[in-house]
N, C-alpha and C. Protein backbone atom coordinates (compact mmCIF):
# COMPACT_ATOMS: atom_id res chain seq x y z
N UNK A 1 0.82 -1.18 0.00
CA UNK A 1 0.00 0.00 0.00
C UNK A 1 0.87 1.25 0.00
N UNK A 2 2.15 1.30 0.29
CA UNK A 2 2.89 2.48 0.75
C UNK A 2 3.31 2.54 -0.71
N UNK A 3 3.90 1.50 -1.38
CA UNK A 3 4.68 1.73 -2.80
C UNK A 3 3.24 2.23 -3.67
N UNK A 4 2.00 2.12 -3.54
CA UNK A 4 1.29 2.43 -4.42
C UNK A 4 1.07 3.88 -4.17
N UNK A 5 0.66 3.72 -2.59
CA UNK A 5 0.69 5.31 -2.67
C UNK A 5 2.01 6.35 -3.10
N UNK A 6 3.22 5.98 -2.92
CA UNK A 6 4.11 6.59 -3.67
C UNK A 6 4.02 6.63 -5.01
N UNK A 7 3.21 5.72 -6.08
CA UNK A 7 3.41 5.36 -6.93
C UNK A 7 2.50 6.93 -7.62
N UNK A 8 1.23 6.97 -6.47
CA UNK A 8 0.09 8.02 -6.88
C UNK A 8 0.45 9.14 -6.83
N UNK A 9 1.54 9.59 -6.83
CA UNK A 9 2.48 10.89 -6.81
C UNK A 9 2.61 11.74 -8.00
N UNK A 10 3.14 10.57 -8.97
CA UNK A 10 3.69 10.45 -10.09
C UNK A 10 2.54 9.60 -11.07
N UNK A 11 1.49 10.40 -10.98
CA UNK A 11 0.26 9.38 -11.51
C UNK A 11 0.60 9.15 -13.29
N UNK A 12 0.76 10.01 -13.80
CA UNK A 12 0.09 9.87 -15.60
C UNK A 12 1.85 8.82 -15.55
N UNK A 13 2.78 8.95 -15.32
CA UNK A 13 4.42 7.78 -15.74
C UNK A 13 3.78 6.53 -14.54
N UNK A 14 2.97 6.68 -14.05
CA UNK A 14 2.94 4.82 -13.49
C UNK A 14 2.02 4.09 -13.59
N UNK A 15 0.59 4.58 -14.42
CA UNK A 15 -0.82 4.01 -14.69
C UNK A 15 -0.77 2.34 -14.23
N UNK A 16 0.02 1.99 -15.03
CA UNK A 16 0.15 0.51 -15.03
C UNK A 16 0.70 -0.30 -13.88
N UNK A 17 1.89 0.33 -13.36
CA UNK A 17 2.17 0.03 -12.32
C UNK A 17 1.16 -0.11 -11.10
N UNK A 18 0.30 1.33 -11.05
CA UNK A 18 -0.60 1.20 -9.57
C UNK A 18 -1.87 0.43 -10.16
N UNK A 19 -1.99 0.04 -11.46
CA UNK A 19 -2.91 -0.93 -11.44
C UNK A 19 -2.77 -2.09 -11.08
N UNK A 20 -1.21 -2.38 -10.88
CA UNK A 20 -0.62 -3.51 -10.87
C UNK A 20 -1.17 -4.14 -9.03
N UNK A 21 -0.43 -3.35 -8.73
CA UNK A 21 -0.31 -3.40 -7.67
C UNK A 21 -1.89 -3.32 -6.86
N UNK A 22 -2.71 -2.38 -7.09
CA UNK A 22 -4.02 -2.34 -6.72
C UNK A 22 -5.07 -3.41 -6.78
N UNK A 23 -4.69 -3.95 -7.91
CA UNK A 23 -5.26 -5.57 -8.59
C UNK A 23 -4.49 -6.82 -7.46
N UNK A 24 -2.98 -6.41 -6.94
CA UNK A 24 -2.44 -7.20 -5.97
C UNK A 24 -3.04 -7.37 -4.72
N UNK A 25 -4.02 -5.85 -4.32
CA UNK A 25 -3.96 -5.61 -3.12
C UNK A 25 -5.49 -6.09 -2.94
N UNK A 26 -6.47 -6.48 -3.67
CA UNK A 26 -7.36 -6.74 -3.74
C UNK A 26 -7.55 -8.15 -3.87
N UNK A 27 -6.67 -8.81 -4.73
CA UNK A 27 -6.31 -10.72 -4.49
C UNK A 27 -6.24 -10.25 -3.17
N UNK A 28 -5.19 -9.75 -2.60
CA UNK A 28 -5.05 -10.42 -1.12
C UNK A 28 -5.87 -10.31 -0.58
N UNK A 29 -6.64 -9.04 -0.06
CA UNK A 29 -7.75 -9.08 0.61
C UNK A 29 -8.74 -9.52 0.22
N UNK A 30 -9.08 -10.23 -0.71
CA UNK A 30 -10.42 -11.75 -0.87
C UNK A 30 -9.55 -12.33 -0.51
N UNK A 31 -8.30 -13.13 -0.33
CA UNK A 31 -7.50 -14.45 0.08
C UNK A 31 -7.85 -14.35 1.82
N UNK A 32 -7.81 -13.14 2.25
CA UNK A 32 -7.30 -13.03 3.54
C UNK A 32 -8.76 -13.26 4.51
N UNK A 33 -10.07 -12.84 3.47
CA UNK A 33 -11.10 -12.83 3.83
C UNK A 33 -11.65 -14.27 3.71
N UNK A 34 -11.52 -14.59 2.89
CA UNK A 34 -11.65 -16.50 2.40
C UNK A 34 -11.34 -17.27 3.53
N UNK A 35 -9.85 -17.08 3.95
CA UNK A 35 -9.21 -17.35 4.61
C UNK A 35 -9.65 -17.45 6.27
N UNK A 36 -9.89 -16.12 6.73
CA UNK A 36 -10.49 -15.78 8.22
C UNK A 36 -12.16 -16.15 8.26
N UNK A 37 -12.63 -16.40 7.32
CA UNK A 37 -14.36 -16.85 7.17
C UNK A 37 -13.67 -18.31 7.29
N UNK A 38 -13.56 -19.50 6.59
CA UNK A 38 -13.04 -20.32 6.60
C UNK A 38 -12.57 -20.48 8.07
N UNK A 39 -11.87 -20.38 9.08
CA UNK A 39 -11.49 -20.49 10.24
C UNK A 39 -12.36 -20.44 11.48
N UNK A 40 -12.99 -19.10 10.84
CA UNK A 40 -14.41 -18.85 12.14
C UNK A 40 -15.45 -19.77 12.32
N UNK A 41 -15.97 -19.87 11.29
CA UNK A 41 -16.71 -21.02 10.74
C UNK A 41 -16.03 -22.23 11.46
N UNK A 42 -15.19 -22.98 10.76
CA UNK A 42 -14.59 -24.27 11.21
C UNK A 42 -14.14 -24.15 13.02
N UNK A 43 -13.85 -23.19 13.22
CA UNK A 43 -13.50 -22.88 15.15
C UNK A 43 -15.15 -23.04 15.61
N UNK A 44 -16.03 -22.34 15.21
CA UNK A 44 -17.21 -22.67 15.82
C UNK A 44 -18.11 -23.84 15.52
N UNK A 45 -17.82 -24.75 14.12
CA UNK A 45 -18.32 -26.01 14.21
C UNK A 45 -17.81 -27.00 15.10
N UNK A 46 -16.36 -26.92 15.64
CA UNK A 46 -15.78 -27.94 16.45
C UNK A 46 -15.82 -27.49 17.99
N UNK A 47 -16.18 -26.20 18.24
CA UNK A 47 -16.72 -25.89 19.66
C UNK A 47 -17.99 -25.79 19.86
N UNK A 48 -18.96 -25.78 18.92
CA UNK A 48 -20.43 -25.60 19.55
C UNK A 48 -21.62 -27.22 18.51
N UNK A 49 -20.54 -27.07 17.34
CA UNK A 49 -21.07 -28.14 16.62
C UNK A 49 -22.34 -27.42 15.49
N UNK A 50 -22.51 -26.11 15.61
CA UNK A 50 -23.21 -25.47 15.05
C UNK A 50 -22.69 -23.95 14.41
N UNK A 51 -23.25 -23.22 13.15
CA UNK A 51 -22.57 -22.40 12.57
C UNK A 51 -23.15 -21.11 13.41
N UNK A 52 -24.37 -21.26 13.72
CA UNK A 52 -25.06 -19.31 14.53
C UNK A 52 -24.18 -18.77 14.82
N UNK A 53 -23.37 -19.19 15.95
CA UNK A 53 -22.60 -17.99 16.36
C UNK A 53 -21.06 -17.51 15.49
N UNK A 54 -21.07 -18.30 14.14
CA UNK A 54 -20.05 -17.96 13.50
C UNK A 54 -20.52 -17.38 12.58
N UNK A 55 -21.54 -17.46 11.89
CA UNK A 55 -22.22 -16.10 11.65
C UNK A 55 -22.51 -15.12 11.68
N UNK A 56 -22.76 -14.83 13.28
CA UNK A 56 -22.49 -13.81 14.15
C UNK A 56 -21.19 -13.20 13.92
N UNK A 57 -20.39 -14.12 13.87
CA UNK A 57 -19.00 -13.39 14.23
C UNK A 57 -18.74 -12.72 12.95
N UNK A 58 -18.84 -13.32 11.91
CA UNK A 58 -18.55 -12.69 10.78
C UNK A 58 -19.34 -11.70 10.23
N UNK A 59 -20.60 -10.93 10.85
CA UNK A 59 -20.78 -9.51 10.42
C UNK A 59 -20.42 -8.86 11.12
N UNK A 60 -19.00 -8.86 12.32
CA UNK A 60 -18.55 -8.15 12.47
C UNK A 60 -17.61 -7.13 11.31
N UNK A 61 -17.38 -5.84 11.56
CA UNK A 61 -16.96 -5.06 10.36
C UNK A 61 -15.21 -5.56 10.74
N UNK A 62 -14.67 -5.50 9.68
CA UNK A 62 -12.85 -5.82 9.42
C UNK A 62 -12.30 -4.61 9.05
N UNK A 63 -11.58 -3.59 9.45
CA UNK A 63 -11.01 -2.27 8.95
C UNK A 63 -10.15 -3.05 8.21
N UNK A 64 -9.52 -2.86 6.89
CA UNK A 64 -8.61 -3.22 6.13
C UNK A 64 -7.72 -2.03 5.91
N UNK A 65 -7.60 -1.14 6.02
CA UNK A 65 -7.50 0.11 5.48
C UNK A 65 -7.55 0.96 6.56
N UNK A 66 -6.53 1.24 7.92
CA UNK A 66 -6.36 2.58 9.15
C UNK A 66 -7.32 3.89 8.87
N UNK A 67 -7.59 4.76 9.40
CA UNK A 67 -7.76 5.74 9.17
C UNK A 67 -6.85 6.77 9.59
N UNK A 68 -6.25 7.50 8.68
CA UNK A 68 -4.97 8.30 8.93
C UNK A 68 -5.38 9.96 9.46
N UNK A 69 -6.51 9.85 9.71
CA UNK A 69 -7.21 11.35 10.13
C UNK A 69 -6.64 11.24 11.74
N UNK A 70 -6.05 12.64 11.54
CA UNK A 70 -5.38 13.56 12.97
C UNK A 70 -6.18 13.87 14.38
């Protein structure tokens, strides 16, 4: 995220580049989300034997992205 935002500096010489990378940053975060759904799920079928409360858990909100406001 830091090289892209450097990248957005110098926008019209790196088009391709921060697409590159933006397209990177978005695989990961579906992988990462796949990933942590997949776990919650499977942690609450082998402790309760049922999905409700992993359901629950997963509309909790995920910040992906800080907020850099002062």
């Amino acid at each position: 995220m830091e090289e892209r935002n450097e990248l957005l500096e110098k926008r019209k010489d790196n088009r391709q580049k921060i697409a590159n990378i933006s397209k990177k940053i978005q695989v990961s975060i579906r992988r990462h989300r796949k990933k942590e759904r997949l776990n919650i799920l499977k942690e609450q079928i082998e402790k309760t034997g049922g999905i409700n409360k992993g359901l629950k858990q997963l509309k909790e909100y995920t910040q992906w992205i800080p907020n850099s406001y002062g």
